[in-house]
PDB file of N, CA and C in Angstrom:
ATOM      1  N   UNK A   1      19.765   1.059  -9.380  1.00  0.00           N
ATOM      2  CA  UNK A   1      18.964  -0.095  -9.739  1.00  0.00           C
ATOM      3  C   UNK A   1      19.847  -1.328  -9.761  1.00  0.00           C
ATOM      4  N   UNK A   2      19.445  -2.659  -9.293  1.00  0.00           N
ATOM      5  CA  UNK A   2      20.517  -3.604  -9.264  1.00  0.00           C
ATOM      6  C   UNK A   2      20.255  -3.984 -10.869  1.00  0.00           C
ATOM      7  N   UNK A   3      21.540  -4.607 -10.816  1.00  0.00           N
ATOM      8  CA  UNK A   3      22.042  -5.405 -12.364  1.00  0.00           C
ATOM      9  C   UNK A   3      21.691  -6.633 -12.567  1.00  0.00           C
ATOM     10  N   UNK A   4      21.485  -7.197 -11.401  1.00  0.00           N
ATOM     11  CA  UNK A   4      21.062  -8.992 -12.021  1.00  0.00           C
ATOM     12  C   UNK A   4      20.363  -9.216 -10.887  1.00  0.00           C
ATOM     13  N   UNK A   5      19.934 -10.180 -11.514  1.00  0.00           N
ATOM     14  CA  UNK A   5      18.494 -10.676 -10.836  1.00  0.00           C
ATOM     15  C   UNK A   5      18.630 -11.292  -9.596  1.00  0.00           C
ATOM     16  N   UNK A   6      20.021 -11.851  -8.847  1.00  0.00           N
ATOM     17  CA  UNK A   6      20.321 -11.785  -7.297  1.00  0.00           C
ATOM     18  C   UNK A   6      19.965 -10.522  -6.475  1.00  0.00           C
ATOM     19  N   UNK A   7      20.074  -9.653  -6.933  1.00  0.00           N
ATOM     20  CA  UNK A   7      19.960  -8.571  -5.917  1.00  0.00           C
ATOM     21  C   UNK A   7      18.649  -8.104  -6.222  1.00  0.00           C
ATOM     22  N   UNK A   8      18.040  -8.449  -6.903  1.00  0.00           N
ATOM     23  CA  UNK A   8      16.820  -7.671  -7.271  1.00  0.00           C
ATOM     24  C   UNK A   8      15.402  -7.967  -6.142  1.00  0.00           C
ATOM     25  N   UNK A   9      14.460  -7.335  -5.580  1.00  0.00           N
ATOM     26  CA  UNK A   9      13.643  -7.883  -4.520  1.00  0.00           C
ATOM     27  C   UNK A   9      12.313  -8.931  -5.533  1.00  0.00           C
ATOM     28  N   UNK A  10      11.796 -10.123  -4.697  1.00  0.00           N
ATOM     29  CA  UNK A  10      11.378 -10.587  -5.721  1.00  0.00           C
ATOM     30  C   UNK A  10      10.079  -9.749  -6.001  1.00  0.00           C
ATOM     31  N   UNK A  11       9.363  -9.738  -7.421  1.00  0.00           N
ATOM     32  CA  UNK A  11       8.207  -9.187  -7.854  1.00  0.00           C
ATOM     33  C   UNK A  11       6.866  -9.376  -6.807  1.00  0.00           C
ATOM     34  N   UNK A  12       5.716  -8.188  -6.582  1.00  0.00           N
ATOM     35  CA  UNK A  12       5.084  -8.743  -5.745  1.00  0.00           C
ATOM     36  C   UNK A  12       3.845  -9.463  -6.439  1.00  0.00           C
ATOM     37  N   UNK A  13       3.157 -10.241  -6.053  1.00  0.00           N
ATOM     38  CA  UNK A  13       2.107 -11.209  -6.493  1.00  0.00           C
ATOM     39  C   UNK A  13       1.254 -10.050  -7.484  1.00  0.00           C
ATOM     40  N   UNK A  14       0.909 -11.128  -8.324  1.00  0.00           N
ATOM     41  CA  UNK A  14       0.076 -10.245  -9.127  1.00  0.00           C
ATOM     42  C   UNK A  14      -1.209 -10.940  -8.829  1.00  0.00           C
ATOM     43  N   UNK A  15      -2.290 -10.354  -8.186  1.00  0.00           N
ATOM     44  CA  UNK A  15      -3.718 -10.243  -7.755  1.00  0.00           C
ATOM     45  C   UNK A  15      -4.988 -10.405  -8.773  1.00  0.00           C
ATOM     46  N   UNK A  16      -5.316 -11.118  -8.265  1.00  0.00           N
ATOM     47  CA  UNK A  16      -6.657 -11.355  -8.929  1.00  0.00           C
ATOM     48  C   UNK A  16      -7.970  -9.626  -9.267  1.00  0.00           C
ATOM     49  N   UNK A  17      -8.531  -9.664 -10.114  1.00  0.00           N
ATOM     50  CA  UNK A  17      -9.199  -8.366 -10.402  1.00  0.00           C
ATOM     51  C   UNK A  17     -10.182  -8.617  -8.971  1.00  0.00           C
ATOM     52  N   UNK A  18     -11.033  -9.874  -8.629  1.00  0.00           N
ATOM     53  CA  UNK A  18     -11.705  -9.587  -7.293  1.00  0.00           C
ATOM     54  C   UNK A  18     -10.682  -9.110  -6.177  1.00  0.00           C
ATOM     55  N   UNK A  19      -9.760  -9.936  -6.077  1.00  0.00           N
ATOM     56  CA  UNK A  19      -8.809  -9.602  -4.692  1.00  0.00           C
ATOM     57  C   UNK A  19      -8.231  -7.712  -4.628  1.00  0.00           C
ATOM     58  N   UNK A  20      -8.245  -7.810  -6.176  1.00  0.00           N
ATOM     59  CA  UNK A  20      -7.070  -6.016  -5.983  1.00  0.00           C
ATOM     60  C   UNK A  20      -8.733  -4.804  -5.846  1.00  0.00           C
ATOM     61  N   UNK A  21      -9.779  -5.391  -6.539  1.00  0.00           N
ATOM     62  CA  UNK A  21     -10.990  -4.743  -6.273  1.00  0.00           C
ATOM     63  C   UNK A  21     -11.323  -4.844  -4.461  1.00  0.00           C
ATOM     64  N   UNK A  22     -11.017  -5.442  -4.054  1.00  0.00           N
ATOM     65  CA  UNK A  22     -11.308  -6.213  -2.452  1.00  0.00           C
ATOM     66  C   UNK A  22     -10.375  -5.177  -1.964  1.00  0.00           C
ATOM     67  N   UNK A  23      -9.115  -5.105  -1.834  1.00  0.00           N
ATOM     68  CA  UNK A  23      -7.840  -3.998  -1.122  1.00  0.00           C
ATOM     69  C   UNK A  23      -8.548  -2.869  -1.883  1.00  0.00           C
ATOM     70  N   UNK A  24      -9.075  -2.630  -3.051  1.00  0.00           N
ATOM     71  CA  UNK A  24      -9.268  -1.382  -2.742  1.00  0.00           C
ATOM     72  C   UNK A  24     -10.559  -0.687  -2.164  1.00  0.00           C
ATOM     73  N   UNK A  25     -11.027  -1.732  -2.239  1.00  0.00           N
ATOM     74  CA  UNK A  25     -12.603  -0.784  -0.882  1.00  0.00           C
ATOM     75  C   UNK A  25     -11.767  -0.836   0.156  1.00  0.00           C
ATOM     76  N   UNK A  26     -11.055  -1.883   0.482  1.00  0.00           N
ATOM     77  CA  UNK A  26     -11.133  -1.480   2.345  1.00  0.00           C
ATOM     78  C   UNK A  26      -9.933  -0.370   2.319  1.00  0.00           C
ATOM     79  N   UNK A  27      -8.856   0.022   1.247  1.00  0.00           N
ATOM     80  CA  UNK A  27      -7.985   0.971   1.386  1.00  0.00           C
ATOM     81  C   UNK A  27      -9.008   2.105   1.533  1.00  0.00           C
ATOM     82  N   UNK A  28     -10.101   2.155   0.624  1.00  0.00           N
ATOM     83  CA  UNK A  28     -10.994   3.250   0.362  1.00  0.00           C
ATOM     84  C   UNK A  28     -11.560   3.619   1.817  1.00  0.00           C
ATOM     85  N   UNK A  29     -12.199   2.812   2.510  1.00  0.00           N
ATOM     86  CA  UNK A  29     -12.696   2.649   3.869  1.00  0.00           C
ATOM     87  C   UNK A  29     -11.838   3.483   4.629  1.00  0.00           C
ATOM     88  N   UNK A  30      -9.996   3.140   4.644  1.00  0.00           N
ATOM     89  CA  UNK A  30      -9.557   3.691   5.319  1.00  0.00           C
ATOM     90  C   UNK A  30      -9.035   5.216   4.914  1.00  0.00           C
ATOM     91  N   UNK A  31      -9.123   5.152   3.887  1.00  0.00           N
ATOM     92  CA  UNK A  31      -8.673   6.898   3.414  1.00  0.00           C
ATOM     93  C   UNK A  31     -10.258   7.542   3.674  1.00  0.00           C
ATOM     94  N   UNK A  32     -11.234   7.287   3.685  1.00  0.00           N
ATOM     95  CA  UNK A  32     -12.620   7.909   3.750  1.00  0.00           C
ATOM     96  C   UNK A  32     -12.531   8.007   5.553  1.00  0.00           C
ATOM     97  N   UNK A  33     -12.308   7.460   6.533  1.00  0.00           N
ATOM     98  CA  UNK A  33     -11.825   7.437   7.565  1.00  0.00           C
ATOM     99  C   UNK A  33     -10.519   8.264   7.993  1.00  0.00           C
ATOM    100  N   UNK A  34      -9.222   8.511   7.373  1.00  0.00           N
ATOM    101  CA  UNK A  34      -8.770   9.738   7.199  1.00  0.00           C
ATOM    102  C   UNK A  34      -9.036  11.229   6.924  1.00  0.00           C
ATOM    103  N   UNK A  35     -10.103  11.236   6.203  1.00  0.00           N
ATOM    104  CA  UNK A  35     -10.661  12.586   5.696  1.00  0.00           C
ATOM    105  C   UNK A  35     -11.590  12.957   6.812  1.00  0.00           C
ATOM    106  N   UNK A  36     -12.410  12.244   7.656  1.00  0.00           N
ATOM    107  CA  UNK A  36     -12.959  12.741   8.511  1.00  0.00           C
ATOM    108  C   UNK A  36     -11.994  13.073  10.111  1.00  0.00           C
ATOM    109  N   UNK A  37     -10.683  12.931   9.807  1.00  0.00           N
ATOM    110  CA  UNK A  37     -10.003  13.091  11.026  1.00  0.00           C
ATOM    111  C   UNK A  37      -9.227  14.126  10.373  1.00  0.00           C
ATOM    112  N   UNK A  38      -9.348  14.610   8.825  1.00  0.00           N
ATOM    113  CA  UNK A  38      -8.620  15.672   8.223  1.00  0.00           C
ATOM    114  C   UNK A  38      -7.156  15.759   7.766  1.00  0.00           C
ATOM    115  N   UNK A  39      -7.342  14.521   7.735  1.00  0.00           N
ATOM    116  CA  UNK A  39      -5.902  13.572   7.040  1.00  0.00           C
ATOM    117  C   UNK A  39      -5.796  13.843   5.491  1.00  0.00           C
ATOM    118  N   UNK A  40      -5.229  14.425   4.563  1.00  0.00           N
ATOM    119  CA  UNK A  40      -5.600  13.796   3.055  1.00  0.00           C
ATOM    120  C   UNK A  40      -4.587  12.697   2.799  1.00  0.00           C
ATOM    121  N   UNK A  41      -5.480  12.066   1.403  1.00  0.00           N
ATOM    122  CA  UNK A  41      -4.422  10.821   1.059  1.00  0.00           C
ATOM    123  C   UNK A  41      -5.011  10.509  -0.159  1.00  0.00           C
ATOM    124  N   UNK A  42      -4.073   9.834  -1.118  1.00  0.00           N
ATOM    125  CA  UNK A  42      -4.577   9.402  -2.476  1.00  0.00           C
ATOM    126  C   UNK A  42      -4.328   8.073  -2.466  1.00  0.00           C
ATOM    127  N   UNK A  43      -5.417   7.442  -3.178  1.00  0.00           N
ATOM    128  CA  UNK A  43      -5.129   5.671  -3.311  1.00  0.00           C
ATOM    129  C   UNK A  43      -4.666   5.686  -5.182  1.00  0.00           C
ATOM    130  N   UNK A  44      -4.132   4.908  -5.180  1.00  0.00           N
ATOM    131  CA  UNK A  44      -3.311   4.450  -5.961  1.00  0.00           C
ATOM    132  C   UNK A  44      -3.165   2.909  -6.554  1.00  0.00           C
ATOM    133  N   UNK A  45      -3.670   2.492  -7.743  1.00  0.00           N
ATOM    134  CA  UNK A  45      -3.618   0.828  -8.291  1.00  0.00           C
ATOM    135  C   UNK A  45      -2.262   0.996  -9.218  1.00  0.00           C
ATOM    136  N   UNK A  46      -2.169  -0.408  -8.620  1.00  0.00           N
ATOM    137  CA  UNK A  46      -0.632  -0.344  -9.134  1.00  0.00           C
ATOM    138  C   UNK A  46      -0.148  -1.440 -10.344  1.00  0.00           C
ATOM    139  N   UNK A  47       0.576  -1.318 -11.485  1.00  0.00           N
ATOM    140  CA  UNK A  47       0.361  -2.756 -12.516  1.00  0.00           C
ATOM    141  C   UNK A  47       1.468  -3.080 -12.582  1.00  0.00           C
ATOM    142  N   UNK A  48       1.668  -4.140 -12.470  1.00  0.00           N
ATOM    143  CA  UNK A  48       3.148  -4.886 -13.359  1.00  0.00           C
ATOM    144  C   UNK A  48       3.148  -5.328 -14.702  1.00  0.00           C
ATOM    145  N   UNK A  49       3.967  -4.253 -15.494  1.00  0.00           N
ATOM    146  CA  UNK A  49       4.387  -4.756 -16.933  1.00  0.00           C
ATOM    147  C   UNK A  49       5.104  -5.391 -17.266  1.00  0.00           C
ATOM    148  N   UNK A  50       5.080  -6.389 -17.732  1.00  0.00           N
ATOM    149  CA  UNK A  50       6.297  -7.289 -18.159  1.00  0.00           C
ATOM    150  C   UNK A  50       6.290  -7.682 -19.420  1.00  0.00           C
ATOM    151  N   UNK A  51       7.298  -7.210 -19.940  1.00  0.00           N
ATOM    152  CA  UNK A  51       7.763  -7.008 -21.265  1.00  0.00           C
ATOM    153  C   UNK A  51       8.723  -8.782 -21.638  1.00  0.00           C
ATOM    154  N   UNK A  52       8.384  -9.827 -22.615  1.00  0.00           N
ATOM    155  CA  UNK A  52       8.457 -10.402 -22.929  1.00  0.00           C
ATOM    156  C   UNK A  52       9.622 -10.665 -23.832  1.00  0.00           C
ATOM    157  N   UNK A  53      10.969 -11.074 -23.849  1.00  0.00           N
ATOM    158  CA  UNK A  53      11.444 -11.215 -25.088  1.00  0.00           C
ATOM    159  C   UNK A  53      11.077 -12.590 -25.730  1.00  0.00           C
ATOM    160  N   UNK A  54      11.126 -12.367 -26.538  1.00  0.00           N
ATOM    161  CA  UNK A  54      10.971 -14.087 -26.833  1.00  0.00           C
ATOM    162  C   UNK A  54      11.576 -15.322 -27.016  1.00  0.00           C
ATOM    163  N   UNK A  55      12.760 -15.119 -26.365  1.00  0.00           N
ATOM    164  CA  UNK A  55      13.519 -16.220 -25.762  1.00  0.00           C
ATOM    165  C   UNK A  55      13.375 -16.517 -23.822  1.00  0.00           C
ATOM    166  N   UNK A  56      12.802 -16.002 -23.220  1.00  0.00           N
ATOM    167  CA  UNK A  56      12.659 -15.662 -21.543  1.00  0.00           C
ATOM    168  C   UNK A  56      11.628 -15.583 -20.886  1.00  0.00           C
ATOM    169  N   UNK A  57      11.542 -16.830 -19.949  1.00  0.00           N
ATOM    170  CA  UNK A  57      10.251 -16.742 -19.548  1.00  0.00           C
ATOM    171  C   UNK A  57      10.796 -16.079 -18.494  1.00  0.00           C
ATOM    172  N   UNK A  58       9.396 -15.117 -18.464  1.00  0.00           N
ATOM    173  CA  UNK A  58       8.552 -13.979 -17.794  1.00  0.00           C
ATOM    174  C   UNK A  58       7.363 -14.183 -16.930  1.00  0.00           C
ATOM    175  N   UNK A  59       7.655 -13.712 -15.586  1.00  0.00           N
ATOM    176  CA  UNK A  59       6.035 -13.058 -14.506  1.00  0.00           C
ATOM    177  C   UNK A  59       5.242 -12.662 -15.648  1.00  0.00           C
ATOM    178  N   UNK A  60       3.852 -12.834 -15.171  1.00  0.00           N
ATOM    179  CA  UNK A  60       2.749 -12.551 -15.440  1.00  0.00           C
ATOM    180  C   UNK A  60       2.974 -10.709 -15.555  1.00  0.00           C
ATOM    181  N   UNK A  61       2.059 -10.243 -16.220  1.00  0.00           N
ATOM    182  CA  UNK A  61       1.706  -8.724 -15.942  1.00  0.00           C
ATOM    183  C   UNK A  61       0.389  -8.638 -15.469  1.00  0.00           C
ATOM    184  N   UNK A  62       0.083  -7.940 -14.463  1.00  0.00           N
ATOM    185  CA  UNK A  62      -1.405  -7.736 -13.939  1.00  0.00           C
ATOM    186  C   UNK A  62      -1.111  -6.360 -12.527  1.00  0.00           C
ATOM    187  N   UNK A  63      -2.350  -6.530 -12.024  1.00  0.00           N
ATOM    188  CA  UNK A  63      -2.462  -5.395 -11.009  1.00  0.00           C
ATOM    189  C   UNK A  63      -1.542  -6.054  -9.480  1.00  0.00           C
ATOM    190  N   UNK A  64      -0.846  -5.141  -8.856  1.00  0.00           N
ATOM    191  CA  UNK A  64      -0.115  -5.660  -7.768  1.00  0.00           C
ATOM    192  C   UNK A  64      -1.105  -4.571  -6.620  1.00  0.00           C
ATOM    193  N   UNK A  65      -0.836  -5.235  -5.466  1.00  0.00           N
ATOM    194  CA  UNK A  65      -1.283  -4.710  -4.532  1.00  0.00           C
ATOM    195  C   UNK A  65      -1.205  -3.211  -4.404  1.00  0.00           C
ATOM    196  N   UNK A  66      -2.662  -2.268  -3.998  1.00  0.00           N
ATOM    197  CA  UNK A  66      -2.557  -0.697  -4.333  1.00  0.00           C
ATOM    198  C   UNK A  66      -2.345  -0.465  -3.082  1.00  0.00           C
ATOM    199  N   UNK A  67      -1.934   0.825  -3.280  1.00  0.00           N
ATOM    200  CA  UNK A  67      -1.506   1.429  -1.758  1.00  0.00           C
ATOM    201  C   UNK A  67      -2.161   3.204  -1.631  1.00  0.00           C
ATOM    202  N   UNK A  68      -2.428   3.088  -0.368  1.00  0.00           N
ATOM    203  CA  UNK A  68      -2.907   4.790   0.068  1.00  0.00           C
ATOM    204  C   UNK A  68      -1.589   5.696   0.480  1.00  0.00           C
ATOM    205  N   UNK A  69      -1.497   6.610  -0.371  1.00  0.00           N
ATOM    206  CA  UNK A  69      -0.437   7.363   0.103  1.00  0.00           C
ATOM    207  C   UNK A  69      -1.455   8.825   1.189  1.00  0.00           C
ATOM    208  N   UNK A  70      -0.569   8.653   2.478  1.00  0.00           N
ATOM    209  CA  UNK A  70      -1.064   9.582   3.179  1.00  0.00           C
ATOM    210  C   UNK A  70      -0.341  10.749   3.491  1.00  0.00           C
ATOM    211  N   UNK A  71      -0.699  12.262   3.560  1.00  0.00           N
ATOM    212  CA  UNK A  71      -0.056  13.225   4.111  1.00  0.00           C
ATOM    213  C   UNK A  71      -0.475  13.831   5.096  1.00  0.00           C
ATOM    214  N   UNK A  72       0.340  14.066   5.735  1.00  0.00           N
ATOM    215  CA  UNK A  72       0.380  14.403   7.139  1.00  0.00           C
ATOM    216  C   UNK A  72       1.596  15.359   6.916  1.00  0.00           C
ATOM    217  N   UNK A  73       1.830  16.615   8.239  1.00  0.00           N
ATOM    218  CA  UNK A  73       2.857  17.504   7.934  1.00  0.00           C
ATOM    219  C   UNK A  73       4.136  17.197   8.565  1.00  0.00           C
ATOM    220  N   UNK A  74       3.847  15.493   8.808  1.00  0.00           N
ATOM    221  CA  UNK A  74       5.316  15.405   9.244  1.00  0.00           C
ATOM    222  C   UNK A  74       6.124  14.572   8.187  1.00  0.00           C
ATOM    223  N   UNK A  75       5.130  14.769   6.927  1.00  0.00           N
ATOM    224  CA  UNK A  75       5.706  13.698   5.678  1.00  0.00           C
ATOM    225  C   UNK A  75       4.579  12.865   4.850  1.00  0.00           C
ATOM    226  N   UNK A  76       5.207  12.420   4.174  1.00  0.00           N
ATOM    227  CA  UNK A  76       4.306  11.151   3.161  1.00  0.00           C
ATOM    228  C   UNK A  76       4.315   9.875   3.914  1.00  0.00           C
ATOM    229  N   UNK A  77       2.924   8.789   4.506  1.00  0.00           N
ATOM    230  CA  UNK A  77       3.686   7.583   4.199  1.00  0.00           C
ATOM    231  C   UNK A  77       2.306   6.849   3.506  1.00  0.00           C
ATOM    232  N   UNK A  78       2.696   5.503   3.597  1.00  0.00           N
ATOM    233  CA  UNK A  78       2.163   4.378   2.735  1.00  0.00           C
ATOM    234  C   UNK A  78       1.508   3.569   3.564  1.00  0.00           C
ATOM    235  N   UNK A  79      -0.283   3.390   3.139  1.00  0.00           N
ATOM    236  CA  UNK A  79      -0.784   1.826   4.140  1.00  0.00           C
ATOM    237  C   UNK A  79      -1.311   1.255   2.962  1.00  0.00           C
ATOM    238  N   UNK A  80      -0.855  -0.136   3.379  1.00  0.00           N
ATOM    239  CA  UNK A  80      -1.189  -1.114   2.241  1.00  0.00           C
ATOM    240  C   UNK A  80      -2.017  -2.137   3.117  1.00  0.00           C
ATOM    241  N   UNK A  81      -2.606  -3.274   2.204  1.00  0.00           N
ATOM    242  CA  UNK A  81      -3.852  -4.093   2.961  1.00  0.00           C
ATOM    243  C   UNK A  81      -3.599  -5.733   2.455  1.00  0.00           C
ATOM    244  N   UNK A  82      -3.460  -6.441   3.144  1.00  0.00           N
ATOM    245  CA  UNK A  82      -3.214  -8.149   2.426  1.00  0.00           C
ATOM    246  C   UNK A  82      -4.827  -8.525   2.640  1.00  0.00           C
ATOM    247  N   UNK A  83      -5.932  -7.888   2.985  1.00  0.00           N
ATOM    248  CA  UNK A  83      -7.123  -8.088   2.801  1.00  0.00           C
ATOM    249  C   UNK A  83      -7.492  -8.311   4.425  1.00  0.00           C
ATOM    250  N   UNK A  84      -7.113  -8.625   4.957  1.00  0.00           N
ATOM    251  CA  UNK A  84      -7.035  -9.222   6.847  1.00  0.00           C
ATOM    252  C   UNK A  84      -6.594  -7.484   7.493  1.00  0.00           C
ATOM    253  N   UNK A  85      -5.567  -7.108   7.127  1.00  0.00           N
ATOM    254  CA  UNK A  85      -4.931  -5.871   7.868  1.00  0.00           C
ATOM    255  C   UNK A  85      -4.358  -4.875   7.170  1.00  0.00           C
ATOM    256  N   UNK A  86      -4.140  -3.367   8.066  1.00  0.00           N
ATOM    257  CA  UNK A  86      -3.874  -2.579   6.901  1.00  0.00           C
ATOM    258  C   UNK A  86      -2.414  -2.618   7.205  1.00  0.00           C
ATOM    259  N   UNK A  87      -1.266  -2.665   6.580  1.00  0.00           N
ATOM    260  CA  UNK A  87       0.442  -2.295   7.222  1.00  0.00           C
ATOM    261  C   UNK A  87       0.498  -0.682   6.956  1.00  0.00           C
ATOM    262  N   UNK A  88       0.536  -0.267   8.305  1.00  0.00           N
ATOM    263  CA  UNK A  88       1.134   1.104   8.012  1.00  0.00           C
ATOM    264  C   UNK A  88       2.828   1.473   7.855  1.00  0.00           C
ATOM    265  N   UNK A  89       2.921   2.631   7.950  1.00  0.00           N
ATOM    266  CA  UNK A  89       4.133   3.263   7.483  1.00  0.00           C
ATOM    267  C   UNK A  89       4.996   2.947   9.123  1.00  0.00           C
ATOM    268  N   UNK A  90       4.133   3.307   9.943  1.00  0.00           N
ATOM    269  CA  UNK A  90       5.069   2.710  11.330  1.00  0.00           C
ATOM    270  C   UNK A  90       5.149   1.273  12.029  1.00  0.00           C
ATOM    271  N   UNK A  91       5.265   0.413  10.607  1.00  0.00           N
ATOM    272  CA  UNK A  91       5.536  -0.783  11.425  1.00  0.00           C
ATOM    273  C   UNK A  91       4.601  -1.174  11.845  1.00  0.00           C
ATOM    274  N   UNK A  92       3.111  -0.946  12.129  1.00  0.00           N
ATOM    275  CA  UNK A  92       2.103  -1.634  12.748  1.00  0.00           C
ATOM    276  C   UNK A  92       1.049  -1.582  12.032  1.00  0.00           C
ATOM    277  N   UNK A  93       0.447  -2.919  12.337  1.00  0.00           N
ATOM    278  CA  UNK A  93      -0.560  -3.263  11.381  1.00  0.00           C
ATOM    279  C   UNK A  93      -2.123  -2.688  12.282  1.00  0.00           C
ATOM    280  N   UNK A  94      -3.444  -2.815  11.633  1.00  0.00           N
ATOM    281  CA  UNK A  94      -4.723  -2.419  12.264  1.00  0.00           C
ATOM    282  C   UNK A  94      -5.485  -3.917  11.272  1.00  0.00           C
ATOM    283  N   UNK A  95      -6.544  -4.018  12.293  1.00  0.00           N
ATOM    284  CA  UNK A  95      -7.458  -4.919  11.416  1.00  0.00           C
ATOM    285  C   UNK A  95      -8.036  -4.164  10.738  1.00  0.00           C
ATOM    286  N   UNK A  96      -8.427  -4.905   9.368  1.00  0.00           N
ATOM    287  CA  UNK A  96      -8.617  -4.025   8.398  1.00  0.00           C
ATOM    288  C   UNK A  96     -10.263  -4.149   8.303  1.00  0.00           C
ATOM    289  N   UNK A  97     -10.763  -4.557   9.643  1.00  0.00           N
ATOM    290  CA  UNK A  97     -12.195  -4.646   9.232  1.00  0.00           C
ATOM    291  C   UNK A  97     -12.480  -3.240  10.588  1.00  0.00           C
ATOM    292  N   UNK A  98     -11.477  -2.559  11.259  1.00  0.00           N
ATOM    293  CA  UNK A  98     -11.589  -1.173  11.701  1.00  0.00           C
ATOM    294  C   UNK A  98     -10.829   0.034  11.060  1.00  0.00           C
ATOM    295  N   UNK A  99     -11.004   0.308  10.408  1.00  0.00           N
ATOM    296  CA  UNK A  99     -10.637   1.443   9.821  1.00  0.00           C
ATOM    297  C   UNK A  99     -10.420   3.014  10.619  1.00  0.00           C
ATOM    298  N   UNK A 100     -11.389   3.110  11.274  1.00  0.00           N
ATOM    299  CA  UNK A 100     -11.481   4.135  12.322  1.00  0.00           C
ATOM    300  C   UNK A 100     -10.375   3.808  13.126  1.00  0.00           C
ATOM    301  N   UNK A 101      -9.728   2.862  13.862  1.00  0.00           N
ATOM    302  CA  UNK A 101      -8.690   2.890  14.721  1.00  0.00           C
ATOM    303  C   UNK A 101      -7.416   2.940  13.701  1.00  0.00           C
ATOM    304  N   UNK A 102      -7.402   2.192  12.851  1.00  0.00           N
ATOM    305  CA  UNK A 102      -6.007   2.347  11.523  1.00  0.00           C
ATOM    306  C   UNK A 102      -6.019   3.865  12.298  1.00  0.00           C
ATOM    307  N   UNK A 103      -6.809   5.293  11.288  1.00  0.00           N
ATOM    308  CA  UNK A 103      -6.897   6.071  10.985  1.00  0.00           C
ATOM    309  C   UNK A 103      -6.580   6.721  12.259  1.00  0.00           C
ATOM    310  N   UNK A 104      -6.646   6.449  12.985  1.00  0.00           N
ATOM    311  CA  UNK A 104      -6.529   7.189  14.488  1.00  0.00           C
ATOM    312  C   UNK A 104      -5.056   6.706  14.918  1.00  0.00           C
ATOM    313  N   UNK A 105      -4.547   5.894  14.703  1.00  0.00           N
ATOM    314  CA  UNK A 105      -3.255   5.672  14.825  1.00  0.00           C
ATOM    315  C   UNK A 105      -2.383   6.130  13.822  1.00  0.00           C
ATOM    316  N   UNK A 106      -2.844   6.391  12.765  1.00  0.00           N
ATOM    317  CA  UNK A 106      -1.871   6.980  11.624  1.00  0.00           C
ATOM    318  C   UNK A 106      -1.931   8.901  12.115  1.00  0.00           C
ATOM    319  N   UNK A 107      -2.808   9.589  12.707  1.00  0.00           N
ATOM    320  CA  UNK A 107      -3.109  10.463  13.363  1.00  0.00           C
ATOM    321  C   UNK A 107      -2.307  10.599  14.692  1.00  0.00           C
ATOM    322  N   UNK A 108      -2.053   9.389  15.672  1.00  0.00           N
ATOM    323  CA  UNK A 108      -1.766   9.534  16.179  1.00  0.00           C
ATOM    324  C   UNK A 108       0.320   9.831  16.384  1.00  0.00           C
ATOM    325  N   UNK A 109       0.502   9.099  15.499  1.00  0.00           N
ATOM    326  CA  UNK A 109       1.642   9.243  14.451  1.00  0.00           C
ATOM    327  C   UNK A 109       2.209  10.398  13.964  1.00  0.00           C
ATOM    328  N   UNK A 110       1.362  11.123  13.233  1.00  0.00           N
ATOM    329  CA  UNK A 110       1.579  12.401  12.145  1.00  0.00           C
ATOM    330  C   UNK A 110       2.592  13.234  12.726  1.00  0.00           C
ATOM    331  N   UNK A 111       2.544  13.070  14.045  1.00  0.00           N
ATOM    332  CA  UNK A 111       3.353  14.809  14.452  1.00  0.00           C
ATOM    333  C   UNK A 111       4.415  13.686  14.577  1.00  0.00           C
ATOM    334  N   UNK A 112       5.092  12.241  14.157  1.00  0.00           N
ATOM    335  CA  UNK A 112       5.955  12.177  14.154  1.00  0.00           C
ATOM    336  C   UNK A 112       6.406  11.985  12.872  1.00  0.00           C
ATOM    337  N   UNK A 113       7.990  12.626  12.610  1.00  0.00           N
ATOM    338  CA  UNK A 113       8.707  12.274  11.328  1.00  0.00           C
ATOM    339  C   UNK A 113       8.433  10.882  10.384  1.00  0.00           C
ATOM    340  N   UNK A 114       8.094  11.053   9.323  1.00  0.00           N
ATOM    341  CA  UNK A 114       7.789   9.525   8.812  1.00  0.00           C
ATOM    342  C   UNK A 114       9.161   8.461   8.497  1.00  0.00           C
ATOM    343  N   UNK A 115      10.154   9.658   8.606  1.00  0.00           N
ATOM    344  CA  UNK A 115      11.440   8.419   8.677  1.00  0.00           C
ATOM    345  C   UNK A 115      12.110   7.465   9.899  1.00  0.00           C
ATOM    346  N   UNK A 116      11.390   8.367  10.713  1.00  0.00           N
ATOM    347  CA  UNK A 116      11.718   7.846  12.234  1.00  0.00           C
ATOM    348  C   UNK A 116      10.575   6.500  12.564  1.00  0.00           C
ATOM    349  N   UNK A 117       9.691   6.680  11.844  1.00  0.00           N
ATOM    350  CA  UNK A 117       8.507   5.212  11.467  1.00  0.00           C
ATOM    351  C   UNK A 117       8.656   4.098  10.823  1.00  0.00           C
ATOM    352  N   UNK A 118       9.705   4.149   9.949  1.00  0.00           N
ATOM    353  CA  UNK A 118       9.538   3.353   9.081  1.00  0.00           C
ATOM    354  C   UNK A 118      11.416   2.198   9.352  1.00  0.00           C
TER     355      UNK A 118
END
């Protein structure tokens, strides 16, 4: 874990309850679109806690962008959604208003290693 806050990556946006409700239908869209190609995958909401001292101002705490974890037998990976597109685990994005092609490319993928993707 880094030690000071130079090395640290910065925090990701903390999302509005419509916007993180919004990523998660269309994540939903695309994991419901996985299951019919026989993909499994779990979606996942994600929170940032931020613990306050009271000398230090502090990020907000709220929900950060959720992500679908998918399995496939060549590994775990991750598609996440900025609301426009989904980012998969190999570097390439799908419009996120097709889900069926995401899902067919993350398929098309599977029989490869997910470290060799990412």
């Amino acid at each position: 874990m880094p030690t000071d806050a130079t090395s640290a990556q910065p925090p990701e946006p903390i999302l509005t309850g419509p916007e993180a409700a919004r990523r998660l239908l269309l994540l939903s869209d695309l994991q419901t679109a996985l299951a019919g190609l026989g993909i499994r995958s779990v979606l996942a909401r994600t929170h940032r806690l931020v613990l306050r001292p009271p000398a230090a101002p502090c990020g907000p705490s709220g929900q950060v962008n959720p992500r679908l974890h998918i399995f496939t037998p060549a590994g775990t990976a991750v598609a996440t959604t900025d609301g426009t597109a989904y980012h998969l685990a190999s570097s390439q994005d799908c419009p996120a208003a097709d889900p069926a092609a995401a899902a067919t490319l993350i398929r098309k993928h599977a029989a490869t290693p997910m470290a060799a993707l990412r």
